[in-house]
Protein backbone atom coordinates (compact mmCIF):
# COMPACT_ATOMS: atom_id res chain seq x y z
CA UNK A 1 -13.61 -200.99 44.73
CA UNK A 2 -11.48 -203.53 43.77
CA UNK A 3 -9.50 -206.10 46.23
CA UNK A 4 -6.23 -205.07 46.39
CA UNK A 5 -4.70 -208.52 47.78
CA UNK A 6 -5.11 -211.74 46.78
CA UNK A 7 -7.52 -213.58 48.77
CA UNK A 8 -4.67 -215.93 50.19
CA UNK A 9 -2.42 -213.09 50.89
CA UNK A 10 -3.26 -213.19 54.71
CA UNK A 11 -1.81 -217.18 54.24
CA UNK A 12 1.13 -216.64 52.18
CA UNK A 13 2.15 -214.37 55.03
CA UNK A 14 1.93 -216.70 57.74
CA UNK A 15 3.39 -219.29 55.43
CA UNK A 16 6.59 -217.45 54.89
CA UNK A 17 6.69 -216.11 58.54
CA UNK A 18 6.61 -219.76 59.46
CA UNK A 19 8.94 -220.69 56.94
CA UNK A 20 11.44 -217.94 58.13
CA UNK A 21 10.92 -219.29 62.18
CA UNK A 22 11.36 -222.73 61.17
CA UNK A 23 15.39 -221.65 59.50
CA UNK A 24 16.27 -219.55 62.17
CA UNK A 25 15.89 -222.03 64.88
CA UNK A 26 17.62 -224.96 62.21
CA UNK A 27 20.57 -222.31 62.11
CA UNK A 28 20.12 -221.73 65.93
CA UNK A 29 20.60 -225.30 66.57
CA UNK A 30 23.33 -225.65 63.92
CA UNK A 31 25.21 -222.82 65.55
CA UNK A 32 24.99 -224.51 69.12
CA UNK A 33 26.03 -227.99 67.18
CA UNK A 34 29.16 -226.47 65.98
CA UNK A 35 30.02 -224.51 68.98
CA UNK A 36 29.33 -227.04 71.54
CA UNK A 37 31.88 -229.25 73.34
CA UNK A 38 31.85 -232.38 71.73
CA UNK A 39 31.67 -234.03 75.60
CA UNK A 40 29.94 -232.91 78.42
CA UNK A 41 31.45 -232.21 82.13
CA UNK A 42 31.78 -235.96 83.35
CA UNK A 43 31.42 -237.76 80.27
CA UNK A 44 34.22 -240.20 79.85
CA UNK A 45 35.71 -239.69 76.59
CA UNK A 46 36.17 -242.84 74.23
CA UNK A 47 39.58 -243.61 73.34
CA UNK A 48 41.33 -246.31 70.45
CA UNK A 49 43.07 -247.74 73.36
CA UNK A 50 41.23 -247.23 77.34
CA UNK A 51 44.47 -245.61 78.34
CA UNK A 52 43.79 -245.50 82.16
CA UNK A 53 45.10 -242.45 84.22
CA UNK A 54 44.27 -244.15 87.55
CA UNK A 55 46.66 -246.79 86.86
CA UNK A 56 49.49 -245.04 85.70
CA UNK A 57 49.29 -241.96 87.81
CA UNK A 58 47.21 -243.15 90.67
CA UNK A 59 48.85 -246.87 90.64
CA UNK A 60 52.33 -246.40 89.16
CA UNK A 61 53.10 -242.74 90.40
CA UNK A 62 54.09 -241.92 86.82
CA UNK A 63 54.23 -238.27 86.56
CA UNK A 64 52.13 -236.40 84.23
CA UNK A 65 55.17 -234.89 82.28
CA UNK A 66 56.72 -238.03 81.19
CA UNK A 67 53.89 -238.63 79.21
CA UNK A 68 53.40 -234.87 78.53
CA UNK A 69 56.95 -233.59 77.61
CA UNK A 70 56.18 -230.06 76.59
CA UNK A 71 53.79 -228.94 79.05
CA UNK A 72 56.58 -226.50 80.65
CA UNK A 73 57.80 -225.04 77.69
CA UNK A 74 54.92 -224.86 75.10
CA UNK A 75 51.73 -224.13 74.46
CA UNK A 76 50.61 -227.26 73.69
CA UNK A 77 50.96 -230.45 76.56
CA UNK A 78 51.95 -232.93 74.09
CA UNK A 79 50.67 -235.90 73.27
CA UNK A 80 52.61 -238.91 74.20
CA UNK A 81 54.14 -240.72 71.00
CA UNK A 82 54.10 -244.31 70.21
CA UNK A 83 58.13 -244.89 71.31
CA UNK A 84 56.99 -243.59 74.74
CA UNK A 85 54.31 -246.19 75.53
CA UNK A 86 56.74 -249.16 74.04
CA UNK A 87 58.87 -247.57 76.79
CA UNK A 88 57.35 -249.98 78.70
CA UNK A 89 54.85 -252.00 76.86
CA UNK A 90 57.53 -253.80 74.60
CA UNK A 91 58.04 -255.47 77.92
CA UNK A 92 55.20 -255.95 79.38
CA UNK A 93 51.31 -256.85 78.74
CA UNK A 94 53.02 -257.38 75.29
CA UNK A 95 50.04 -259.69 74.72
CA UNK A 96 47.24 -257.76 76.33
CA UNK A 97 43.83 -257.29 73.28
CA UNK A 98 43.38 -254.09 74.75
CA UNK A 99 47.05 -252.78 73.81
CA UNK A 100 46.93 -254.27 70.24
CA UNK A 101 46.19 -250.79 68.53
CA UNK A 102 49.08 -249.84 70.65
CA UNK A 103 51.79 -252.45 69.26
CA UNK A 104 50.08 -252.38 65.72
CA UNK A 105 50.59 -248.53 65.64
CA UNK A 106 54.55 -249.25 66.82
CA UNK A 107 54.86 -252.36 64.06
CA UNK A 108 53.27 -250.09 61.27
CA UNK A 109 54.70 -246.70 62.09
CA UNK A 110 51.23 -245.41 61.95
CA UNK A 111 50.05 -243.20 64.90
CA UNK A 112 47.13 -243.46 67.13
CA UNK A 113 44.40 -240.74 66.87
CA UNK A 114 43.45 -239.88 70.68
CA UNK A 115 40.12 -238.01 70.52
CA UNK A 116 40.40 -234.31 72.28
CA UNK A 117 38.94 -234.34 76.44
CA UNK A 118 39.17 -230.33 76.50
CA UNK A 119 38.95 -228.52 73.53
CA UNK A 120 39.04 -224.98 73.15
CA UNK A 121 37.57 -222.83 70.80
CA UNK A 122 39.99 -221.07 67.76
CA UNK A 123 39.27 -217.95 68.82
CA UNK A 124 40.77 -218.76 72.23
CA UNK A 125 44.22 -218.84 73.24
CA UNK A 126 45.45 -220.66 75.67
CA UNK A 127 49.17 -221.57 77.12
CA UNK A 128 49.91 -224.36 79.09
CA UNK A 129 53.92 -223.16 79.76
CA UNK A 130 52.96 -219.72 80.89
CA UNK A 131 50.19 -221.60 84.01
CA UNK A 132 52.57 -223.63 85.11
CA UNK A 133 55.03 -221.18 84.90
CA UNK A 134 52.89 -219.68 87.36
CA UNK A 135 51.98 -221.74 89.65
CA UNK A 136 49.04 -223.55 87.96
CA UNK A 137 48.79 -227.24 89.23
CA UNK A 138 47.15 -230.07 86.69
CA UNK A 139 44.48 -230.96 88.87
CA UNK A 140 43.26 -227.41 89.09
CA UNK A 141 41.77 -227.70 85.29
CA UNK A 142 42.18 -231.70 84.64
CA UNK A 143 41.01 -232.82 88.36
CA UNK A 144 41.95 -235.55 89.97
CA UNK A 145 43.03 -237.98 87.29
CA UNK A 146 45.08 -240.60 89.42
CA UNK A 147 41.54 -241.26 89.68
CA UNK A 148 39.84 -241.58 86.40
CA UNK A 149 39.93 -245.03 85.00
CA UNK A 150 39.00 -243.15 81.55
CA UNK A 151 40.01 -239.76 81.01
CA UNK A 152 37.03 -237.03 81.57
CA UNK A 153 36.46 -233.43 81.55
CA UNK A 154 35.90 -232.10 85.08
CA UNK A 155 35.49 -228.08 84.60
CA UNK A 156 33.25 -226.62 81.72
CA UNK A 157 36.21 -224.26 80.21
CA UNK A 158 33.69 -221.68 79.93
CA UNK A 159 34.59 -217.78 79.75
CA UNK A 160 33.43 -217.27 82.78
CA UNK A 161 35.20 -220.55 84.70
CA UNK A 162 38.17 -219.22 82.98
CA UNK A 163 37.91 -215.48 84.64
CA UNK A 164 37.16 -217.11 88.23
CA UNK A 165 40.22 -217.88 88.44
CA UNK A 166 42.13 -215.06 86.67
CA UNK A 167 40.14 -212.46 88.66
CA UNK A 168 41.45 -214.22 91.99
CA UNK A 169 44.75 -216.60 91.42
CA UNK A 170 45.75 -216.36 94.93
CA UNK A 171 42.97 -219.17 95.25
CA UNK A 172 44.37 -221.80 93.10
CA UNK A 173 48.42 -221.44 93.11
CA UNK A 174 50.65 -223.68 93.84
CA UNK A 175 54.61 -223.98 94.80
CA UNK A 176 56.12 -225.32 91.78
CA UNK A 177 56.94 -228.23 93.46
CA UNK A 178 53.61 -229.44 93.80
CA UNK A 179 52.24 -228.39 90.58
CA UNK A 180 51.69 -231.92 89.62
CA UNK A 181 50.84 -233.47 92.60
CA UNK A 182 47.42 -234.40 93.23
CA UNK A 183 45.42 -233.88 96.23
CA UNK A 184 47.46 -231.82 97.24
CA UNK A 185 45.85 -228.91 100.27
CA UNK A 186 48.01 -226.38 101.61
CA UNK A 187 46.96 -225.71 105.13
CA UNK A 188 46.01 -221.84 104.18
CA UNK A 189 45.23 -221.35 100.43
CA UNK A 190 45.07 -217.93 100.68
CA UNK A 191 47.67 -216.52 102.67
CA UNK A 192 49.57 -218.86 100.16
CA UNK A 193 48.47 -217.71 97.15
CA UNK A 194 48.65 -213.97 98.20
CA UNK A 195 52.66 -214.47 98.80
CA UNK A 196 52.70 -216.90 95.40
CA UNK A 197 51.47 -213.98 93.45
CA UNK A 198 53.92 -211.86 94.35
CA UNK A 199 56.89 -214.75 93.98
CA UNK A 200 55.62 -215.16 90.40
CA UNK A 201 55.38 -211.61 89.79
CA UNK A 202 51.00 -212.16 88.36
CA UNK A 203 50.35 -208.87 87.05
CA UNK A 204 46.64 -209.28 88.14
CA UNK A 205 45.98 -206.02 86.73
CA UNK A 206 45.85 -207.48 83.15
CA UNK A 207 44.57 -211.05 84.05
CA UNK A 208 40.84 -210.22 82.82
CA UNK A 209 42.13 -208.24 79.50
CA UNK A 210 40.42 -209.13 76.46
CA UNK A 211 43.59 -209.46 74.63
CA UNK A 212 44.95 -211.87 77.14
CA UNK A 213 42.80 -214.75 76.13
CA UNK A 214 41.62 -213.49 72.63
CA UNK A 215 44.87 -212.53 70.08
């Protein structure tokens, strides 16, 4: 009787099986690549200019909405333009190397591009109006950034971070008032946060909806 398969058969096979394993874990790793945070939890985030928080929150006391205007009223924070930092900086560290980008962006009418420190993915959606509106504070997903000398990410903005606090609010509310204040402890969180709820009318029946996060 004849041989039915070529005598290489058995090594074509493996070949191709191999070949096939080697571009599933390239698109594997691709995938992660693409779908990865660009910077890890605690990885200070490279900037045009070293815009320090810790000076001008933790130092200066400037508050976090002068620099980001919208952050009751849109979905978006806001990103502080040009005219806002010449606020103050056509008066003074005019001459400072580290603010040249800053006065050459002013002189040229050319803006700055400030790399992303939390970046969501498309397919979420995400409000900052409607948490403050609520009684989300700043330092609840930014931390503490009167103390960061260069901006960081503090939480991992993962799906399940995310539903840790939307499955229990009453442990992360704040009075209005102290939204964007930082360190800030109230003497009983939860006792707090239970009565906040209720002020703020949190329909924590819906908090952990798909269609809440994911339009």
């Amino acid at each position: 009787m004849s041989q039915i398969f070529h005598p290489r058969f058995g090594l074509f096979v493996k070949l191709a099986l191999l070949a096939l394993l080697v571009l599933a874990s390239a698109a594997v790793l691709a995938w992660r690549g693409l779908t990865n945070e660009p910077h890890r939890v605690g990885e200070a985030v490279e900037q045009p200019v070293p815009f320090s928080h810790k000076h001008h929150v933790g130092d200066d006391g400037i508050d976090c909405r002068y620099c980001h205007a919208t952050v009751e009223t849109d979905a978006f924070a806001g990103i502080p333009p040009i005219s806002t930092c010449m606020t103050c900086h056509s008066q003074l560290y005019t001459d400072e190397a580290m603010l040249a980008p800053v006065v050459q962006s002013w002189q040229r009418g050319a803006a700055l591009h400030w790399q992303r420190v939390h970046q969501l993915p498309d397919f979420v959606y995400f409000n900052h109006s409607i948490h403050v509106a609520k009684g989300v504070g700043c330092e609840s997903c930014h931390g503490r950034v009167d103390r960061m000398a260069l901006t960081m990410r503090t939480q991992p903005l993962s799906m399940k971070w995310c539903l840790g606090c939307h499955r229990a609010p009453q442990k992360y509310l704040r009075p209005r008032e102290q939204e964007f204040a930082m360190g800030w402890k109230p003497p009983d969180q939860e006792k707090l946060g239970l009565a906040l709820v209720k002020r703020y009318h949190v329909d924590t029946r819906r908090l952990t909806d798909c269609s809440v996060c994911h339009r």
